[in-house]
C-alpha atoms as a PDB file:
ATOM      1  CA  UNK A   1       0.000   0.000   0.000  1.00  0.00           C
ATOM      2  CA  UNK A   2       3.209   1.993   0.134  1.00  0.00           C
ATOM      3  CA  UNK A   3       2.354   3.059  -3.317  1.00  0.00           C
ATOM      4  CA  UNK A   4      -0.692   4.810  -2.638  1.00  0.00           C
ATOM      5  CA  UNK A   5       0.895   6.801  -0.305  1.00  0.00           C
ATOM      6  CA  UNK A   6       2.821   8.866  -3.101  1.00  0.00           C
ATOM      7  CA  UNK A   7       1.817  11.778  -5.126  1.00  0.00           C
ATOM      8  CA  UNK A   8      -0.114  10.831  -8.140  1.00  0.00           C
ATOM      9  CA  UNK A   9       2.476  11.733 -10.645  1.00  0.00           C
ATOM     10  CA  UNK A  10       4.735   9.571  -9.524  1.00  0.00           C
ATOM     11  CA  UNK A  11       2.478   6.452  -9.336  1.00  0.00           C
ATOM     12  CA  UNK A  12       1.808   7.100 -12.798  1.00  0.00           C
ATOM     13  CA  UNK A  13       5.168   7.532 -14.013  1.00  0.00           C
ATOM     14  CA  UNK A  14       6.756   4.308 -11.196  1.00  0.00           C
ATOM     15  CA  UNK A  15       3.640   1.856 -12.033  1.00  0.00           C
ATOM     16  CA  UNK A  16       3.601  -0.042 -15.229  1.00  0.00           C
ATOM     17  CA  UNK A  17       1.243  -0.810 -17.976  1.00  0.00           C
ATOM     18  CA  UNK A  18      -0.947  -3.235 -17.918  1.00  0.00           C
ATOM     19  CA  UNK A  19       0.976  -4.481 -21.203  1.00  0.00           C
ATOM     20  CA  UNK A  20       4.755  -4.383 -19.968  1.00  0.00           C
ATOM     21  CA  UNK A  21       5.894  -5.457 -23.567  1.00  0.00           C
ATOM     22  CA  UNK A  22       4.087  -2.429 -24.819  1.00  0.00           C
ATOM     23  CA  UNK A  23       6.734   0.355 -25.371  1.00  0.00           C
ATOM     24  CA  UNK A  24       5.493   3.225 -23.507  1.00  0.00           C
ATOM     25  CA  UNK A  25       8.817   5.505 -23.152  1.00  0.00           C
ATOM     26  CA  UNK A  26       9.051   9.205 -23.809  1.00  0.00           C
ATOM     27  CA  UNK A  27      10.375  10.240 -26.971  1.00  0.00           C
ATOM     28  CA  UNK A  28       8.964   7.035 -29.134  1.00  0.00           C
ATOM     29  CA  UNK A  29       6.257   8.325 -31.078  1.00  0.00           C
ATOM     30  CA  UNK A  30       8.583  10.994 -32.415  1.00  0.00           C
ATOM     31  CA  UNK A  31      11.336   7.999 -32.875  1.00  0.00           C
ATOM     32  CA  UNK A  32       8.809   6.269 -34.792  1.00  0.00           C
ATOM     33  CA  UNK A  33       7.798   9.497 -37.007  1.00  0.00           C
ATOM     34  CA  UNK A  34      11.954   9.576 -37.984  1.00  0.00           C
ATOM     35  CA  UNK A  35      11.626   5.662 -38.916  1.00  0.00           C
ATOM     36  CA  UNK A  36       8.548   6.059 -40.648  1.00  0.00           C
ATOM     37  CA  UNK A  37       9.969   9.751 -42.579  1.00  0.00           C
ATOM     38  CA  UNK A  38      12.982   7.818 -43.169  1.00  0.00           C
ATOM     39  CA  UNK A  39      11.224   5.028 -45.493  1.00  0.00           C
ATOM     40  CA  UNK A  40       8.796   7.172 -46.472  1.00  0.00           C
ATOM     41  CA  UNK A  41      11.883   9.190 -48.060  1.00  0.00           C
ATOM     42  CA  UNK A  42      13.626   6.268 -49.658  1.00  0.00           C
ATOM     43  CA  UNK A  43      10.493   5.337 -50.920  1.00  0.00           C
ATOM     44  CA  UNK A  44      10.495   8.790 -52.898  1.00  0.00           C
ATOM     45  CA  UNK A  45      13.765   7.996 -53.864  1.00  0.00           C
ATOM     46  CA  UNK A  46      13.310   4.760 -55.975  1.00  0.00           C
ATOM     47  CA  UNK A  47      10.166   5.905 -57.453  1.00  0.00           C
ATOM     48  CA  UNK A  48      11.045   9.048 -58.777  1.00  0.00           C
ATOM     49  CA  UNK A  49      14.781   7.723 -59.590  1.00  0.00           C
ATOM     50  CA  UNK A  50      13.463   4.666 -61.105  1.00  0.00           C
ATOM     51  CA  UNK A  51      11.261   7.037 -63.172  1.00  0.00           C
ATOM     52  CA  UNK A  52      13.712   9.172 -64.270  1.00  0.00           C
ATOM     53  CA  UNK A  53      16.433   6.396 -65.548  1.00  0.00           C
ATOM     54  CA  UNK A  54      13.506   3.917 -67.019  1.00  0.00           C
ATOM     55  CA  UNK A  55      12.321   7.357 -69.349  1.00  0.00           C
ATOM     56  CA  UNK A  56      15.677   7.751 -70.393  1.00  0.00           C
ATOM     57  CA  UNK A  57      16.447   4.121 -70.802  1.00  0.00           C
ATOM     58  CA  UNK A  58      13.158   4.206 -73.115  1.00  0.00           C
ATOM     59  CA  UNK A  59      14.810   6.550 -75.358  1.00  0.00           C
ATOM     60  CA  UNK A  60      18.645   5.050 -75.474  1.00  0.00           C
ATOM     61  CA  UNK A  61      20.146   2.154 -74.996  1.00  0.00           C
ATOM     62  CA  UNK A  62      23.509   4.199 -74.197  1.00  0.00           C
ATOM     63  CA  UNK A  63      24.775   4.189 -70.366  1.00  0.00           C
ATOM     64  CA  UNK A  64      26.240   7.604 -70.402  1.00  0.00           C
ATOM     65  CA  UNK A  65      22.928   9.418 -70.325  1.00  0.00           C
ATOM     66  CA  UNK A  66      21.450   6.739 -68.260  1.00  0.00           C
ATOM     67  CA  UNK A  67      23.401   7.022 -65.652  1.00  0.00           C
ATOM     68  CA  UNK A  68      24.142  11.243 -65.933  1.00  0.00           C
ATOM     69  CA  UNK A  69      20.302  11.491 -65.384  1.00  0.00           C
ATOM     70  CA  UNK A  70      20.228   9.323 -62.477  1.00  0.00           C
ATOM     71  CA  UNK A  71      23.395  10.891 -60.800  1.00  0.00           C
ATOM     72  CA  UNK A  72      21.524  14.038 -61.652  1.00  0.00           C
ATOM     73  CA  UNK A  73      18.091  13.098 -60.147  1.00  0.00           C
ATOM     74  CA  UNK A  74      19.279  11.471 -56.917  1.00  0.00           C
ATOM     75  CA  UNK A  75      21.327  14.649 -56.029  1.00  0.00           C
ATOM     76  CA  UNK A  76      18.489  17.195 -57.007  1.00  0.00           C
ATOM     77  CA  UNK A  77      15.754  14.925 -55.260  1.00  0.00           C
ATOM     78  CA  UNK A  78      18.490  14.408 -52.188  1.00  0.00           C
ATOM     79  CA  UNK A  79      19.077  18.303 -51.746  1.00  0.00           C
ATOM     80  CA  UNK A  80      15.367  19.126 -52.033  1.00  0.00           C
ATOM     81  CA  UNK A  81      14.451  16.658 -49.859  1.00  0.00           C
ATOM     82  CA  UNK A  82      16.778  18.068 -47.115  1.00  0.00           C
ATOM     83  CA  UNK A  83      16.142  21.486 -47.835  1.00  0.00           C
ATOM     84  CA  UNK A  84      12.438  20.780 -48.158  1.00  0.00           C
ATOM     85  CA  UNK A  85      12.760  18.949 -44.243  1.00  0.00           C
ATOM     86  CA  UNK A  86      14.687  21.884 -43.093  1.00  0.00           C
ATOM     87  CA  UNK A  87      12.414  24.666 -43.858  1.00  0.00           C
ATOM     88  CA  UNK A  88       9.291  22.366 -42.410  1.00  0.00           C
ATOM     89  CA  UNK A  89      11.101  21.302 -38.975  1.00  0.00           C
ATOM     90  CA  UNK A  90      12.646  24.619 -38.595  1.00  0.00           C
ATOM     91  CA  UNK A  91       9.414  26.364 -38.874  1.00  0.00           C
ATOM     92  CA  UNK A  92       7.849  23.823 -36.371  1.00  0.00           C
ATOM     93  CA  UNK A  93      10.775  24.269 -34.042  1.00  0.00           C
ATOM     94  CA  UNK A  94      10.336  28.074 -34.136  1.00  0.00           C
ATOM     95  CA  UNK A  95       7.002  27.662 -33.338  1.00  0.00           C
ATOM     96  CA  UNK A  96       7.821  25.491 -30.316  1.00  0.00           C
ATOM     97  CA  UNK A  97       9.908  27.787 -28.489  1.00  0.00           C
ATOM     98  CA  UNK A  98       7.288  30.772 -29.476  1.00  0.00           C
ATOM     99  CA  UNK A  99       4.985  28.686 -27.298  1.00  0.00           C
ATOM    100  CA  UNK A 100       7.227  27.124 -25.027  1.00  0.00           C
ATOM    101  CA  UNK A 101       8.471  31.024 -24.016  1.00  0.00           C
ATOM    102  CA  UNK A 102       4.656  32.485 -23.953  1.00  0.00           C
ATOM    103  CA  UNK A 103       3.906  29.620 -21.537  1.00  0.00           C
ATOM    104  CA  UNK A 104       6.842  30.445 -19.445  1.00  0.00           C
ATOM    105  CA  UNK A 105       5.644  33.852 -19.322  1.00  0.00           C
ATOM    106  CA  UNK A 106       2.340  33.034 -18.284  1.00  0.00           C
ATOM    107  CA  UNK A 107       3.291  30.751 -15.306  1.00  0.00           C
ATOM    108  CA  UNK A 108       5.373  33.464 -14.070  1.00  0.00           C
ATOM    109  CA  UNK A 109       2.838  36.673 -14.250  1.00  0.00           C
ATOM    110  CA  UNK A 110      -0.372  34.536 -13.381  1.00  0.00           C
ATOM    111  CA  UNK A 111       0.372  31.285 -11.697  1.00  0.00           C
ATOM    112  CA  UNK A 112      -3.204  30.785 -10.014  1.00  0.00           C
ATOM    113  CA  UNK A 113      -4.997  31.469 -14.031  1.00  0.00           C
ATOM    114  CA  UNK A 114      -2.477  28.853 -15.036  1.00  0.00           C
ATOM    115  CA  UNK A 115      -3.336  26.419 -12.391  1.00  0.00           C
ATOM    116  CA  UNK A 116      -6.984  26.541 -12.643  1.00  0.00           C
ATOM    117  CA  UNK A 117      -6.353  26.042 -16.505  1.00  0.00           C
ATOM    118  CA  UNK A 118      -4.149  23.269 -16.348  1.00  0.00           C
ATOM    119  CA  UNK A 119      -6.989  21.273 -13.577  1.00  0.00           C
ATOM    120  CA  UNK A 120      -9.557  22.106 -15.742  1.00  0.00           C
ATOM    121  CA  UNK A 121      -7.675  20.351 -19.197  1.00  0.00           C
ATOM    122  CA  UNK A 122      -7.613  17.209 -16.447  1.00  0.00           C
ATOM    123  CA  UNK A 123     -10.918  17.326 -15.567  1.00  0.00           C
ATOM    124  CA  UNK A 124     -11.917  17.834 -19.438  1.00  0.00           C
ATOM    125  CA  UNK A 125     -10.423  14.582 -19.882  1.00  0.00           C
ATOM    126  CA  UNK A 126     -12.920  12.523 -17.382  1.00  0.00           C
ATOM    127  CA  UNK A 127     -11.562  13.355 -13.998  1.00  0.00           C
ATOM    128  CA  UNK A 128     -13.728  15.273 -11.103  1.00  0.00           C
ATOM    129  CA  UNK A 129     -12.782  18.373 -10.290  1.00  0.00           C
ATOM    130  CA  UNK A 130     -11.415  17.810  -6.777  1.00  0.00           C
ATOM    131  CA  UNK A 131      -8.929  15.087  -8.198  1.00  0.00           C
ATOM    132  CA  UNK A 132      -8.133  17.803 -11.640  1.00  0.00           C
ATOM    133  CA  UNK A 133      -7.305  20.148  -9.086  1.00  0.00           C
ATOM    134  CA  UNK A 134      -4.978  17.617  -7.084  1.00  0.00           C
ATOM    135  CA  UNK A 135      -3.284  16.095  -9.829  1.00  0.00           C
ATOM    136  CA  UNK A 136      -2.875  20.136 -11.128  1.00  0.00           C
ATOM    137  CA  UNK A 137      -1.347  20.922  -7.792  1.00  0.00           C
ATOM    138  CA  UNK A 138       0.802  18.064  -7.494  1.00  0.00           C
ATOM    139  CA  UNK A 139       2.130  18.504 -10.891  1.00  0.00           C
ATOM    140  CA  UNK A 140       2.873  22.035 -10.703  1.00  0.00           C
ATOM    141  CA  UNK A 141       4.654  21.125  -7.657  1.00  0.00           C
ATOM    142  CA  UNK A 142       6.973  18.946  -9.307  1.00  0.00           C
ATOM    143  CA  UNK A 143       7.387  20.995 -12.548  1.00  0.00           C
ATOM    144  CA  UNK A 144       5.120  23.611 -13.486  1.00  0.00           C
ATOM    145  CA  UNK A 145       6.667  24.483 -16.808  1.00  0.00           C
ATOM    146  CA  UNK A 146       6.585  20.426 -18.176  1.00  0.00           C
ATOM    147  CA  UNK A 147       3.613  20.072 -16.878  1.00  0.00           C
ATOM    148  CA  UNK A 148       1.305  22.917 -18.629  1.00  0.00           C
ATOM    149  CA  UNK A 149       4.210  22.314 -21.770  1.00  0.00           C
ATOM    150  CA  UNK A 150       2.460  18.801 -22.166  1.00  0.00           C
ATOM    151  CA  UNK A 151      -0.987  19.065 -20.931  1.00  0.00           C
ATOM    152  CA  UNK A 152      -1.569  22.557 -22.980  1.00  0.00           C
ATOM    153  CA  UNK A 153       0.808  22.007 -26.010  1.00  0.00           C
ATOM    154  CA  UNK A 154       1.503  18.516 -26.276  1.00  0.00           C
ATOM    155  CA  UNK A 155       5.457  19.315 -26.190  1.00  0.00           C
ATOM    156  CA  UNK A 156       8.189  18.143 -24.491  1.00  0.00           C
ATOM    157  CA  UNK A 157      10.610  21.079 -24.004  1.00  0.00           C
ATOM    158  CA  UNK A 158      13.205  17.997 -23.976  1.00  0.00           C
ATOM    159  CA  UNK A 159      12.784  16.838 -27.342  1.00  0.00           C
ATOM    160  CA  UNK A 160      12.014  20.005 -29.741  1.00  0.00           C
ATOM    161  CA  UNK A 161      12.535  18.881 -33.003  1.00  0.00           C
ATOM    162  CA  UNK A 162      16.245  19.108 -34.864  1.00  0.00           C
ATOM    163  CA  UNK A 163      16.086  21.125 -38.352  1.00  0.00           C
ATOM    164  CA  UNK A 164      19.718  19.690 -39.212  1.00  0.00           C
ATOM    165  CA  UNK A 165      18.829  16.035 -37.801  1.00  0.00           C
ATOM    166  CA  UNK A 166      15.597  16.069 -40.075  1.00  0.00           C
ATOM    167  CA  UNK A 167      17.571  17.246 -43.334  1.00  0.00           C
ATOM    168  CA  UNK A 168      20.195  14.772 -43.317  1.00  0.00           C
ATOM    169  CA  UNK A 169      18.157  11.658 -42.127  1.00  0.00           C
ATOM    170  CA  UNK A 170      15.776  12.858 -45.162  1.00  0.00           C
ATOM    171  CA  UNK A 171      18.746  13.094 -48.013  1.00  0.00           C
ATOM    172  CA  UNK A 172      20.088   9.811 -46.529  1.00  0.00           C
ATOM    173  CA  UNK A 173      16.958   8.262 -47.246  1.00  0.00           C
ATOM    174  CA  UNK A 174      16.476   9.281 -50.646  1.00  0.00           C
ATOM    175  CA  UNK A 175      19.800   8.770 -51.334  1.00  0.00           C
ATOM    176  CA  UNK A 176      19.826   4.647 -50.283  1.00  0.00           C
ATOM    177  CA  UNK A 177      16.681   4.474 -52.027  1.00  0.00           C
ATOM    178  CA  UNK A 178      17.817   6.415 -55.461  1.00  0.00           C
ATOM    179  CA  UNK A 179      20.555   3.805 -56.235  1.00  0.00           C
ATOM    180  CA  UNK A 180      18.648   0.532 -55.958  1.00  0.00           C
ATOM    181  CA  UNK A 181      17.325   1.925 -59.400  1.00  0.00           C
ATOM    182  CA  UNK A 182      20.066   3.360 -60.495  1.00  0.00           C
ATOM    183  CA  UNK A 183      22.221   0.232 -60.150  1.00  0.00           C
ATOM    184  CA  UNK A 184      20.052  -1.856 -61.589  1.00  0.00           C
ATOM    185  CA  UNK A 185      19.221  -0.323 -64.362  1.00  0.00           C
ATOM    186  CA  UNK A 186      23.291   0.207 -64.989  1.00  0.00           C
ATOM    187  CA  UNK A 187      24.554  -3.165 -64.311  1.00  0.00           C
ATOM    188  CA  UNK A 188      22.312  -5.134 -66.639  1.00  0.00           C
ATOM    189  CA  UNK A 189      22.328  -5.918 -70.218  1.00  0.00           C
ATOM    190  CA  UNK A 190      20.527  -3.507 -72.003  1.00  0.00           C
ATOM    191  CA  UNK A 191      18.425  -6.008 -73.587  1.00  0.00           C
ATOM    192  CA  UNK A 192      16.890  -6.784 -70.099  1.00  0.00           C
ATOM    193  CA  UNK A 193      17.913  -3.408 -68.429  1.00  0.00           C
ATOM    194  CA  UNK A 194      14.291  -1.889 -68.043  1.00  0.00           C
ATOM    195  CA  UNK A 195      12.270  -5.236 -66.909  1.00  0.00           C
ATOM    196  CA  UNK A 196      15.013  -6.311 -64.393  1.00  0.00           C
ATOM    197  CA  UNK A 197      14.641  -2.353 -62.730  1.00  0.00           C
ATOM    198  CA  UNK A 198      10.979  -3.216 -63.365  1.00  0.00           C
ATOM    199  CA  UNK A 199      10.570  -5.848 -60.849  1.00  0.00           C
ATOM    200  CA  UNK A 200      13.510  -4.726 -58.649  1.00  0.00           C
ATOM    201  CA  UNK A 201      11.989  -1.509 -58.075  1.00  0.00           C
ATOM    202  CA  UNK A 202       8.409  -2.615 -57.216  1.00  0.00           C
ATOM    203  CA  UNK A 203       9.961  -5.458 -54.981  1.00  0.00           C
ATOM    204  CA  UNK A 204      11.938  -2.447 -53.150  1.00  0.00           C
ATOM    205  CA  UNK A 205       8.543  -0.862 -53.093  1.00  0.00           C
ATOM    206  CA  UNK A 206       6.745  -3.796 -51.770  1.00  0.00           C
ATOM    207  CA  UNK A 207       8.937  -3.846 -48.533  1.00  0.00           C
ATOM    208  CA  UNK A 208       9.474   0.084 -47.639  1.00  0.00           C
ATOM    209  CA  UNK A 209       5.340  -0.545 -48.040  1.00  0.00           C
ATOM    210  CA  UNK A 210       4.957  -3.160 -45.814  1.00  0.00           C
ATOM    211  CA  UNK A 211       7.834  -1.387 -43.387  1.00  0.00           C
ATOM    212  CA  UNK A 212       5.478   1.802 -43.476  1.00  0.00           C
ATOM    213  CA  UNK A 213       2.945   0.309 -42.724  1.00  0.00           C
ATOM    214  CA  UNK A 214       4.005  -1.902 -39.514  1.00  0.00           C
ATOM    215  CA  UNK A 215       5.380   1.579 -37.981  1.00  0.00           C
ATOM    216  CA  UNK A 216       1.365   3.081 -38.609  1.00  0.00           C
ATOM    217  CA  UNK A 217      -0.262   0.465 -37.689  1.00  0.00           C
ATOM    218  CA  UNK A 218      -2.168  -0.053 -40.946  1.00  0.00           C
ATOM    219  CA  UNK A 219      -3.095  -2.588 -43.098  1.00  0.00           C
ATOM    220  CA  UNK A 220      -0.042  -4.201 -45.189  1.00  0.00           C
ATOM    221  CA  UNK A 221      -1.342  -5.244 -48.250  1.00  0.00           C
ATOM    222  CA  UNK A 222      -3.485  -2.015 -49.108  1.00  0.00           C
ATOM    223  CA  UNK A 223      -0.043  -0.057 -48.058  1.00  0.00           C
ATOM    224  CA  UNK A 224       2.019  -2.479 -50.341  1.00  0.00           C
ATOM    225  CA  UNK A 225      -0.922  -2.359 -52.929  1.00  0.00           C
ATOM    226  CA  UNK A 226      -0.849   1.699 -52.941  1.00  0.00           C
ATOM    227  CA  UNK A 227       3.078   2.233 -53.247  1.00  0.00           C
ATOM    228  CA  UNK A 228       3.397  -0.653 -55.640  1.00  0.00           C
ATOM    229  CA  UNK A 229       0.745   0.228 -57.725  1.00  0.00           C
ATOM    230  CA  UNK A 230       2.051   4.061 -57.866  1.00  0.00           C
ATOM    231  CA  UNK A 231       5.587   3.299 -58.686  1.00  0.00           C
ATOM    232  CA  UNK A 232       4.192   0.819 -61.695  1.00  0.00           C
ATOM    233  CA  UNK A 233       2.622   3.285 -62.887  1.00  0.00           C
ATOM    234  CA  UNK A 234       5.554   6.696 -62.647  1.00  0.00           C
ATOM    235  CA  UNK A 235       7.766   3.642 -64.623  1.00  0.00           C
ATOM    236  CA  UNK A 236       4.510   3.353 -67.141  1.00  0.00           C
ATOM    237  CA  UNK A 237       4.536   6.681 -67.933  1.00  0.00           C
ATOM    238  CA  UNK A 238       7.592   7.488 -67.900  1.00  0.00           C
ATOM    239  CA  UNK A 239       8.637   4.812 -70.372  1.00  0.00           C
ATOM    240  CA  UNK A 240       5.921   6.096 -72.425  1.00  0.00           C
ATOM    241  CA  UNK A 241       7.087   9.472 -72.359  1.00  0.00           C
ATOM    242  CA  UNK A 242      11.140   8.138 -73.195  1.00  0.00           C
ATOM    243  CA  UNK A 243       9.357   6.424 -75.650  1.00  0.00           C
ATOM    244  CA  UNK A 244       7.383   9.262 -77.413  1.00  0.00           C
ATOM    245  CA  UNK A 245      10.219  11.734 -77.645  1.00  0.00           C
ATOM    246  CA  UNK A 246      12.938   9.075 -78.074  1.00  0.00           C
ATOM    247  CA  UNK A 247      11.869   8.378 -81.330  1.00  0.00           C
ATOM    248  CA  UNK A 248      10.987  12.433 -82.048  1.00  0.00           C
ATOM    249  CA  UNK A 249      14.722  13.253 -81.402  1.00  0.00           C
ATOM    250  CA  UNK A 250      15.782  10.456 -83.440  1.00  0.00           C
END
């Protein structure tokens, strides 16, 4: 009965889950977001790669073009990827602190508003107002400032995003998943160059699908359907388009 004894917030933080093999520690959802960006990225990297070389493949059998468009593509995609993740998290990171330092403010020129706020988010989520206003007490007690940063803005002062982490875990990721493409398409025979990137590319496809979908949660084969589906078609067109104009500039 020991347990009782102590303030709420630490029973809830020193007591498990009813699931112990259930990871419940801070900072994994936003771990999982990085996993999850970082497929999602390499996923944009072998469709729009494979795209790119299969066009150009469709319009010459020749490896120097082949592989100056894919060199090409994979650094374009790979800096606008990163610069494209840097703007984003920098903006969200700027935001963060704009709140983080408003809160700050706030707990410092009206403490009793920001208590009587901070019980009544508890006792919005299902609790009576006698045990909102303990657990509000007891909380501010132990940390004001995380406590209205997480109940009022859903942000751990700890873990603000990283512009610089985000831009070079994104142009990784496109990056690894530019050359499966690229190398296949440039170590075959060119008789069989654009069927064996073909299947390569939607097998590739098929498993940073299924991997997506395992870190969401979601259903596997509509995930694998969708991003398989989607990169068949970019290479359709694509081809097409090498194709068309292949035989115009000829």
């Amino acid at each position: 009965m020991e347990s009782q004894k102590r303030p709420i917030h630490e029973r809830v933080q020193a007591e498990p889950a009813g699931h112990p093999d259930e990871p419940h520690g801070q900072g994994l959802s936003a771990k999982l977001n990085w996993l999850r960006a970082g497929v999602l990225g390499a996923n944009d990297g072998i469709v729009s790669t494979a795209g790119l070389v299969v066009g150009v493949a469709a319009a010459t059998t020749e490896r120097g073009p082949i592989f100056t468009a894919g060199v090409a593509g994979l650094a374009a995609g790979a800096v606008s990827m990163a610069l494209g993740e840097y703007v984003s998290v920098s903006t969200q990171r700027d935001t963060e602190r704009s709140l983080l330092a408003k809160e700050r403010t706030e707990l410092a020129e009206t403490p009793a508003a920001e208590l009587a706020e901070l019980a009544g988010l508890y006792e919005a989520k299902g609790l009576s107002p006698a045990t909102a206003m303990t657990v509000a007490k007891e909380l501010t007690e132990h940390d004001a400032f995380a406590a209205h940063a997480d109940a009022e803005l859903g942000i751990d002062p700890n873990e603000l995003t990283n512009p610089w982490q985000a831009a070079g875990s994104s142009a990784v990721s496109f990056t690894i998943g530019a050359l499966l493409p690229l190398i296949a398409i440039l170590v075959t025979p060119a008789t069989v160059r654009i069927p064996v990137t073909f299947v390569a590319v939607l097998v590739a496809l098929a498993l940073t699908g299924s991997i997506s979908a395992r870190l969401g949660g979601s259903d596997r084969g509509r995930a694998v359907l969708r991003v398989v589906l989607g990169g068949a078609l970019a290479m359709v067109v694509t081809y097409a388009i090498g194709q068309l104009f292949g035989g115009v500039a000829g």
